[in-house]
C-alpha atoms as a PDB file:
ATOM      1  CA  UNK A   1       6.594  17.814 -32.307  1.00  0.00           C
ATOM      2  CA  UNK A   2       6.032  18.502 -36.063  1.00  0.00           C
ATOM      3  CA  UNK A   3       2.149  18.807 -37.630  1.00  0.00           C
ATOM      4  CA  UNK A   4       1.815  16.815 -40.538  1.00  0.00           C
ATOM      5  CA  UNK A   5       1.229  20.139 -42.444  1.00  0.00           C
ATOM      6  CA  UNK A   6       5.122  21.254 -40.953  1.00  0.00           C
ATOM      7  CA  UNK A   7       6.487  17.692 -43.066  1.00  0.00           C
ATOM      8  CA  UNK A   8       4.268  17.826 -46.541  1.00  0.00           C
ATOM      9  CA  UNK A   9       2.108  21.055 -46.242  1.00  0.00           C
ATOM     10  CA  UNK A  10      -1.585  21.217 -47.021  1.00  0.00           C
ATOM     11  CA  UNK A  11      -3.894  20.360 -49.909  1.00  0.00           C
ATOM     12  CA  UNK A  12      -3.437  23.564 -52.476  1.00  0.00           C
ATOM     13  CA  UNK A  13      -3.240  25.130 -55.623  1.00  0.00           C
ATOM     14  CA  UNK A  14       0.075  26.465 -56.444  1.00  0.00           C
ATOM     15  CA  UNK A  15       3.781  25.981 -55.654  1.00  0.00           C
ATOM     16  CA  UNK A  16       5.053  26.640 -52.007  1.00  0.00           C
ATOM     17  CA  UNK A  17       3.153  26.680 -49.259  1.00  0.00           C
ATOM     18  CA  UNK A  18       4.635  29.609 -47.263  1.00  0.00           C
ATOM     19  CA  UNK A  19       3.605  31.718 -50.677  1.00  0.00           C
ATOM     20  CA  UNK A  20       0.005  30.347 -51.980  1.00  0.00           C
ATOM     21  CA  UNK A  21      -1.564  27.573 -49.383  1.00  0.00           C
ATOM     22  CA  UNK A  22      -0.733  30.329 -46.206  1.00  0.00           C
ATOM     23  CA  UNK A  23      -0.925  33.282 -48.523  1.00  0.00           C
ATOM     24  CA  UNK A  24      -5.030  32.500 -49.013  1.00  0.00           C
ATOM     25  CA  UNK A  25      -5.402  31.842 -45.437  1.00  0.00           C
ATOM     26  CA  UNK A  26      -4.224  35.301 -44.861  1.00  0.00           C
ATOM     27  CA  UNK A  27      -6.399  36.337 -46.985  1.00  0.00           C
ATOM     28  CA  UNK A  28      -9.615  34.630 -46.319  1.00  0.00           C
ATOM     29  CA  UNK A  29      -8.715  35.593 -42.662  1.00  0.00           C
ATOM     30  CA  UNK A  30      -8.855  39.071 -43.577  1.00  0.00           C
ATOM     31  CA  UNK A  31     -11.561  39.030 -44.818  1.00  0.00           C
ATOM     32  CA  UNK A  32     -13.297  37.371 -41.902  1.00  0.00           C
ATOM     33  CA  UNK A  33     -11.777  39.942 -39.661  1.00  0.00           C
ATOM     34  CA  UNK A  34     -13.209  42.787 -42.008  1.00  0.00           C
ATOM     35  CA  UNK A  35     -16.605  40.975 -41.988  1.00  0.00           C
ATOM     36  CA  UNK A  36     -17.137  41.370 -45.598  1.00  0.00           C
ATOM     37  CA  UNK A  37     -15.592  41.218 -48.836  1.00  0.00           C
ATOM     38  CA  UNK A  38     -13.389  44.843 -49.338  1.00  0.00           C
ATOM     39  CA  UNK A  39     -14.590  46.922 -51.995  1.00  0.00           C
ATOM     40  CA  UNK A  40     -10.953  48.078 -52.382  1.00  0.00           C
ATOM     41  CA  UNK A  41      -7.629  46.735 -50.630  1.00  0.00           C
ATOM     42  CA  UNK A  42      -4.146  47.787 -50.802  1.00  0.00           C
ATOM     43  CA  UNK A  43      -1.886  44.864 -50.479  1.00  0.00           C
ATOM     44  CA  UNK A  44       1.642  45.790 -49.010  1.00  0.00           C
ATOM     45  CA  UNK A  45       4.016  42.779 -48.956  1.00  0.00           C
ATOM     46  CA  UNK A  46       7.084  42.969 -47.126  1.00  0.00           C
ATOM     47  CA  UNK A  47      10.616  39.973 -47.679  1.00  0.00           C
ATOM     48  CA  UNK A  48      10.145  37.290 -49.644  1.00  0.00           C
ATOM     49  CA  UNK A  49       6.081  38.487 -50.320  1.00  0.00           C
ATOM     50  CA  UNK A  50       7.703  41.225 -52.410  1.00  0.00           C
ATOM     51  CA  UNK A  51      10.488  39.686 -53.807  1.00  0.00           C
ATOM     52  CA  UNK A  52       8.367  36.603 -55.037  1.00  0.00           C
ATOM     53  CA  UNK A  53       4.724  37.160 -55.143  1.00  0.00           C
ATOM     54  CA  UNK A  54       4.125  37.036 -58.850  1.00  0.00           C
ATOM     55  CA  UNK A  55       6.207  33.991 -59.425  1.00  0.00           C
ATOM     56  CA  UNK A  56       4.936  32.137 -56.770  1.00  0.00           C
ATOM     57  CA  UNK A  57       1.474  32.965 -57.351  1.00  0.00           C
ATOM     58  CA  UNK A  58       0.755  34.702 -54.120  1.00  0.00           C
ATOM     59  CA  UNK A  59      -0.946  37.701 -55.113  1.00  0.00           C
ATOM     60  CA  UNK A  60      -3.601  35.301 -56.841  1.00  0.00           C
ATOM     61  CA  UNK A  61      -3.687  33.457 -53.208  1.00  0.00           C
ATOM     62  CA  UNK A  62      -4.158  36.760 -51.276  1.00  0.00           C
ATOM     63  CA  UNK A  63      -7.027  37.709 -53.916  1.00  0.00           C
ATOM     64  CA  UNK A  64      -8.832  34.084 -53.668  1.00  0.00           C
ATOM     65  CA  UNK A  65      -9.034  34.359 -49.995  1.00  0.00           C
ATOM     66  CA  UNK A  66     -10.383  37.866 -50.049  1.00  0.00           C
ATOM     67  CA  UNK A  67     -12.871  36.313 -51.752  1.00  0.00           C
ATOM     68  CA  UNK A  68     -13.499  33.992 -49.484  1.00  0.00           C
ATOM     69  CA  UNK A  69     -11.581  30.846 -51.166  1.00  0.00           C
ATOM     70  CA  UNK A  70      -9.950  28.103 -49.278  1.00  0.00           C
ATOM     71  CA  UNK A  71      -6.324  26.993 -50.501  1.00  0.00           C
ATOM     72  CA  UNK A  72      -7.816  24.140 -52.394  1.00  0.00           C
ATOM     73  CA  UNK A  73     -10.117  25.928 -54.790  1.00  0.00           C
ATOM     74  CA  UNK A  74      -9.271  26.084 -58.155  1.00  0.00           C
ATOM     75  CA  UNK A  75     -10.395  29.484 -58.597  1.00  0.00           C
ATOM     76  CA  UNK A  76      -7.148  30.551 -57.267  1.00  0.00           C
ATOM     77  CA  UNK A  77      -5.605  30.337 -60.480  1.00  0.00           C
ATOM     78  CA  UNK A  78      -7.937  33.195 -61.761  1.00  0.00           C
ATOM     79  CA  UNK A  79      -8.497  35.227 -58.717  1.00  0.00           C
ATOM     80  CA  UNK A  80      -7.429  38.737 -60.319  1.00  0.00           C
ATOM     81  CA  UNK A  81     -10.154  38.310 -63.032  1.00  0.00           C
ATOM     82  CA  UNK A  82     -13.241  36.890 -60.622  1.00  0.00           C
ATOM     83  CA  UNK A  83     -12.255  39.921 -58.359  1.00  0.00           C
ATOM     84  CA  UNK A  84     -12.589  42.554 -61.216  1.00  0.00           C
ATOM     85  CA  UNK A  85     -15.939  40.754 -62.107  1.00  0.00           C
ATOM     86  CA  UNK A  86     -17.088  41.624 -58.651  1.00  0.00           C
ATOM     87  CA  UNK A  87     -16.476  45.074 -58.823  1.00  0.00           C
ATOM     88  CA  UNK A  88     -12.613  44.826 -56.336  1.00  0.00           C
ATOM     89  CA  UNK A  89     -10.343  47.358 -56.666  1.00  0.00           C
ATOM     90  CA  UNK A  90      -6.868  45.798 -55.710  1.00  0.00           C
ATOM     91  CA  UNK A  91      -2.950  46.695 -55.633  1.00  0.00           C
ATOM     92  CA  UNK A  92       0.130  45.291 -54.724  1.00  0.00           C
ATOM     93  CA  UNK A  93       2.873  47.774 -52.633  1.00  0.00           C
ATOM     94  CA  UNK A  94       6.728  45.895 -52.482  1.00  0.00           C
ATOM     95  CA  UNK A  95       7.719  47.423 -49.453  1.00  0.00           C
ATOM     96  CA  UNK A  96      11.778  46.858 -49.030  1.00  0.00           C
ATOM     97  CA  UNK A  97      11.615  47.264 -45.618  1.00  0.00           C
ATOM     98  CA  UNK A  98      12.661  44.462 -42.903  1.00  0.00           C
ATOM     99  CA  UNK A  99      10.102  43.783 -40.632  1.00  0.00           C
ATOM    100  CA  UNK A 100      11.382  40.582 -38.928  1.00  0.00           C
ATOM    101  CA  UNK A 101      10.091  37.796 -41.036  1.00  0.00           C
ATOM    102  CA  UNK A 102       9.832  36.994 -44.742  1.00  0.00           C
ATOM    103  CA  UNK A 103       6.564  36.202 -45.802  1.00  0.00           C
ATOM    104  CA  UNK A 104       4.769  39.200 -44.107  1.00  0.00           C
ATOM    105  CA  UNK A 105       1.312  41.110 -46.149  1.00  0.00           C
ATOM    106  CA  UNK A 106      -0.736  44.193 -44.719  1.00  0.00           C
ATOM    107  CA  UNK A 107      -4.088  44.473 -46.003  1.00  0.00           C
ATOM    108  CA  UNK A 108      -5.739  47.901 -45.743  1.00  0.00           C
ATOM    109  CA  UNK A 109      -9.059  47.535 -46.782  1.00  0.00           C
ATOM    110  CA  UNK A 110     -12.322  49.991 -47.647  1.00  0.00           C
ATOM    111  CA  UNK A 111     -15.908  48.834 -47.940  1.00  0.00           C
ATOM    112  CA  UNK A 112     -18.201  50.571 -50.192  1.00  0.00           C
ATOM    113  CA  UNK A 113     -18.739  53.320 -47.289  1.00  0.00           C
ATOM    114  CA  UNK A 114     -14.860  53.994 -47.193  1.00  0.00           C
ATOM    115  CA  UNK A 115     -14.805  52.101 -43.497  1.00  0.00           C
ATOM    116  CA  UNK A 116     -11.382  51.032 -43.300  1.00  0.00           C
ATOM    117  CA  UNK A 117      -9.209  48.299 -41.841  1.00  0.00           C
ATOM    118  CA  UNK A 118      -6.035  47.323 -41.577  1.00  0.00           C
ATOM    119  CA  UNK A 119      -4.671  43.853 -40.834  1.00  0.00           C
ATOM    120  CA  UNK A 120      -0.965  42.547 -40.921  1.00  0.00           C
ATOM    121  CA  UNK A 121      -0.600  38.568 -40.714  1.00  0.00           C
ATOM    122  CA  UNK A 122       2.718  36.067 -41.664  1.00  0.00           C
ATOM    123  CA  UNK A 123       2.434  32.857 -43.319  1.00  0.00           C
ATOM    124  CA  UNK A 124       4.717  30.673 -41.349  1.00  0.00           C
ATOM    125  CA  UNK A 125       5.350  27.822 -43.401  1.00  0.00           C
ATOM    126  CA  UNK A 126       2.903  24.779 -43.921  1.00  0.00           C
ATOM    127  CA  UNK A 127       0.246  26.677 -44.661  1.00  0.00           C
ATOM    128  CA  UNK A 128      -0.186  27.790 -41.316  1.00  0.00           C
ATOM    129  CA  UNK A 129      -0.484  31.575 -40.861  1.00  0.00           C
ATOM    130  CA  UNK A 130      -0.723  33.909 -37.857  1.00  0.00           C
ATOM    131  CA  UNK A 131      -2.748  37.504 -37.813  1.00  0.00           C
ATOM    132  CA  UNK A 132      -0.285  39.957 -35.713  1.00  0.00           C
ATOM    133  CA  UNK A 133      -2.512  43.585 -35.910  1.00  0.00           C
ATOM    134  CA  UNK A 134      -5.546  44.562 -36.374  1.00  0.00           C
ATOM    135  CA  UNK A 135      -5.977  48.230 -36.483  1.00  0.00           C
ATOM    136  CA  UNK A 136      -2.913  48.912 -34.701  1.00  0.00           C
ATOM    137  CA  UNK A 137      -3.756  46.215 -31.784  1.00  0.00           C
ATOM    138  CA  UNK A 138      -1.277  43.464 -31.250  1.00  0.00           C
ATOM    139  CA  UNK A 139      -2.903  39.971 -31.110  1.00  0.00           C
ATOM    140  CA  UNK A 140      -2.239  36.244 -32.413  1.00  0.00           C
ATOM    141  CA  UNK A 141      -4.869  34.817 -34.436  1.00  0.00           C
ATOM    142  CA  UNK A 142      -3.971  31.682 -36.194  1.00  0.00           C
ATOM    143  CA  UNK A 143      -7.366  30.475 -37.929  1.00  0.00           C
ATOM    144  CA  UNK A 144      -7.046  26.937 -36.863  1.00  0.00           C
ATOM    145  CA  UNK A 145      -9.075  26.956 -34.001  1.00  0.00           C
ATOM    146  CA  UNK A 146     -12.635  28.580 -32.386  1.00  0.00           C
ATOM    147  CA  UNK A 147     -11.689  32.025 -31.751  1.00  0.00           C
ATOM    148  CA  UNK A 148     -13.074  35.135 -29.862  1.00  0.00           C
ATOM    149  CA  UNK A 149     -11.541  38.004 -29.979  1.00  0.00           C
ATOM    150  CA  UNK A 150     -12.479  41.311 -27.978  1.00  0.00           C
ATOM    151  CA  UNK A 151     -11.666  45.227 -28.214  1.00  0.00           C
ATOM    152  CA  UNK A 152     -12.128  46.490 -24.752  1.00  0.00           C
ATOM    153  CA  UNK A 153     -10.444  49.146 -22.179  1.00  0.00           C
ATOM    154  CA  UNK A 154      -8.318  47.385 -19.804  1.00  0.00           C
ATOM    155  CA  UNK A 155      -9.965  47.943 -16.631  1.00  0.00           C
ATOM    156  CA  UNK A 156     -10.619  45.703 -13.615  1.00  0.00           C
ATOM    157  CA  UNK A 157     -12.992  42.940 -14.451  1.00  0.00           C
ATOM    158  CA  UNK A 158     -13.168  43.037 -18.091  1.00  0.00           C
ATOM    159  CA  UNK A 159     -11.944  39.411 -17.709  1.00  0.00           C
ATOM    160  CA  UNK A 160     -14.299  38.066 -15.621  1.00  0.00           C
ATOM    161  CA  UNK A 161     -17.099  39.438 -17.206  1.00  0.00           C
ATOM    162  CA  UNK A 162     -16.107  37.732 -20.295  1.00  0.00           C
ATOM    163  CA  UNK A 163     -14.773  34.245 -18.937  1.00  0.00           C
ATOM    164  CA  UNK A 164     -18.171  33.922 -16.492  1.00  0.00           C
ATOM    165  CA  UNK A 165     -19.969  34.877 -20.057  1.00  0.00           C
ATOM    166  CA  UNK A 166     -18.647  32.014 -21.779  1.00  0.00           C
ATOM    167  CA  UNK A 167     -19.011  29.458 -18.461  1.00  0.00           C
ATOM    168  CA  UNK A 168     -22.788  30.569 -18.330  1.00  0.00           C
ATOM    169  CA  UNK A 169     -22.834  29.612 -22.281  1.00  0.00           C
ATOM    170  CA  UNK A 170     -21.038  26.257 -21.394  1.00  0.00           C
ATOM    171  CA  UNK A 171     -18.252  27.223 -23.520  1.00  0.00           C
ATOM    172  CA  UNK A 172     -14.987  25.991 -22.713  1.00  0.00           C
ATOM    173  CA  UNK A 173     -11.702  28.445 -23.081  1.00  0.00           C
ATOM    174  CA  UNK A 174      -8.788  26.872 -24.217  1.00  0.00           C
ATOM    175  CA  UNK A 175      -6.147  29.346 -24.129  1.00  0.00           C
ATOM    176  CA  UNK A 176      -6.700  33.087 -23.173  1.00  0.00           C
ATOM    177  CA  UNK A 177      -4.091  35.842 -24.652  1.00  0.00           C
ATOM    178  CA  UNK A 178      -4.253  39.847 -23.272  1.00  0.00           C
ATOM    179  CA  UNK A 179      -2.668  42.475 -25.686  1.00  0.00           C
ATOM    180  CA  UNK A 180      -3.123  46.090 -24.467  1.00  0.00           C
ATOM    181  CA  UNK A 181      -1.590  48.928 -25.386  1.00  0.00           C
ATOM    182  CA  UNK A 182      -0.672  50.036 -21.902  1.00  0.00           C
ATOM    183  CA  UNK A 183      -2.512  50.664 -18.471  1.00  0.00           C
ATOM    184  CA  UNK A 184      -6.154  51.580 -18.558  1.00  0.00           C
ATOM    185  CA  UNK A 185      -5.800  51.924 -22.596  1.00  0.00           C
ATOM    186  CA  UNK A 186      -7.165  50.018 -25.295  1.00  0.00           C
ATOM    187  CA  UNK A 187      -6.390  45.930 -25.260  1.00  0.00           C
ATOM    188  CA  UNK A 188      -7.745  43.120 -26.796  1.00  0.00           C
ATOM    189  CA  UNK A 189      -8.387  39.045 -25.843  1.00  0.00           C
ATOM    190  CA  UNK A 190      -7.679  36.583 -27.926  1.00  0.00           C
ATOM    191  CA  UNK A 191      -9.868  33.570 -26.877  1.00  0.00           C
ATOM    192  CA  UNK A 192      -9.697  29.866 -28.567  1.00  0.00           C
ATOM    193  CA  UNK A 193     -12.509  27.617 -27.447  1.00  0.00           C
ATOM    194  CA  UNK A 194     -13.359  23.723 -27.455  1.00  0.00           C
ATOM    195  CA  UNK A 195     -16.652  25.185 -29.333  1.00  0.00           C
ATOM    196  CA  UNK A 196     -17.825  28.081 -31.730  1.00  0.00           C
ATOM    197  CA  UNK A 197     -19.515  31.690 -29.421  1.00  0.00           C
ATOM    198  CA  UNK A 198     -22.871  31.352 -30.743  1.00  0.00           C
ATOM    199  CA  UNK A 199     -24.327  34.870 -31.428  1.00  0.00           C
ATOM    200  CA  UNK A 200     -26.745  35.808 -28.632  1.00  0.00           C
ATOM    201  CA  UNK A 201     -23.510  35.161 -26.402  1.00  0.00           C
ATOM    202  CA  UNK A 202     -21.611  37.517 -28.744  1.00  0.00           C
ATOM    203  CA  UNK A 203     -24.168  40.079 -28.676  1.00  0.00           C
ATOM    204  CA  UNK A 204     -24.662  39.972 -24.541  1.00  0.00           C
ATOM    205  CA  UNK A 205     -20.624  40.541 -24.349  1.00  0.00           C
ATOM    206  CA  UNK A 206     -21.020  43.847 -26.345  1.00  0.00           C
ATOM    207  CA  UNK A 207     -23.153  45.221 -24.250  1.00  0.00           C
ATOM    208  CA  UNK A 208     -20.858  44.886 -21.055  1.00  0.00           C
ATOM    209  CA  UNK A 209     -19.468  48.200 -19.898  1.00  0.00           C
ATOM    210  CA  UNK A 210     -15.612  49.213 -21.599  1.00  0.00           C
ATOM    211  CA  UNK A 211     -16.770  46.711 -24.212  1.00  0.00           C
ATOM    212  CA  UNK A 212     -15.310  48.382 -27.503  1.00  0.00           C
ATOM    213  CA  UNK A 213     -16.462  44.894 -29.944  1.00  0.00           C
ATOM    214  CA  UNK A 214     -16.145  41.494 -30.478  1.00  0.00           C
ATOM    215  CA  UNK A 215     -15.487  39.047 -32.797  1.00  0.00           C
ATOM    216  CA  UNK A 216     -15.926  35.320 -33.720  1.00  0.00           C
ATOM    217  CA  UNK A 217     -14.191  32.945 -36.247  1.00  0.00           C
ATOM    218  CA  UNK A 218     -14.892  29.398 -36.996  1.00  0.00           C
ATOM    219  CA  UNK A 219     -11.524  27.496 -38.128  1.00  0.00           C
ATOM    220  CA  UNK A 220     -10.307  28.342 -41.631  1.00  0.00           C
END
């Protein structure tokens, strides 16, 4: 069954909601991610991103949400300039390549300590989007619900130690994802839960054995 957002799309600034309302999602879901607004980013965009972006307006989108803008703000519009005023360093790649689907961005970003990060998310229409990598780590991260997400070696009982975690918290899981890159190697859950991690929960998970990190978002 459609979402209301699949028949008219989302409140926004902009044209098409594949290309500005989901293209600042991405970004602001980046930047989330990243923990921080990026002191540099370089923004590679891949089908219809490429072909598109500065008609449709979605390199302003990306910028806005780097900067932590939801698809409604107005400051959209002049994203490039607010980013410059806070000291961003940004560029666009147009990558012909075909990687599947059309509306496809990588962010690789640098904080002012040259830490860097790279993300890859789609905007699927709607304005809904879904983060595919992080760092070279498969996962699905959509931004439209409570979400935990943690870096870990696959080894027996990494599961448990997380899901009896949350029960002690009296946190509910709602759906439970396992990525890994193969057999005792690096993998990743993606959580969603009836109710946001609160942080002394988050910091007793990363201090379980073969925990790498772990990560929280509210909904976008």
């Amino acid at each position: 069954m459609n979402s209301i957002f699949d028949i008219i799309g989302p409140i926004m600034i902009g044209p098409s909601s594949s290309h500005t309302a989901g293209a600042a999602r991405l970004g602001k879901m980046a930047r989330c991610i990243f923990r921080s607004t990026p002191k540099k980013v370089d923004l590679t965009l891949y089908g219809s991103f490429a072909k598109t972006y500065k008609g449709h307006g979605t390199d302003r989108a990306l910028i806005g949400g780097l900067l932590g803008y939801k698809e409604d703000d107005a400051n959209i519009r002049v994203a490039h300039e607010l980013a410059k005023k806070e000291g961003m360093e940004f560029s666009f790649i147009e990558s012909p390549l075909d990687v599947g689907h059309p509306n496809v961005v990588r962010f690789d970003m640098y904080d002012e300590h040259n830490r860097h990060m790279t993300v890859i998310g789609r905007s699927l229409g709607g304005g809904q989007i879904m983060i595919t990598e992080v760092d070279g780590n498969d996962m699905s991260i959509t931004g439209d619900e409570f979400t935990l997400v943690v870096f870990h070696e696959d080894r027996p009982g990494a599961i448990s130690l997380i899901s009896q975690a949350l029960s002690e918290s009296d946190i509910n899981i709602a759906t439970m994802r396992v990525f890994r890159k193969g057999k005792h190697k690096d993998a990743v859950m993606v959580i969603t839960t009836d109710t946001v991690v609160n942080p002394i929960t988050v910091q007793f998970m990363r201090e379980f054995p073969g925990i790498q990190d772990v990560m929280t978002f509210e909904a976008l």
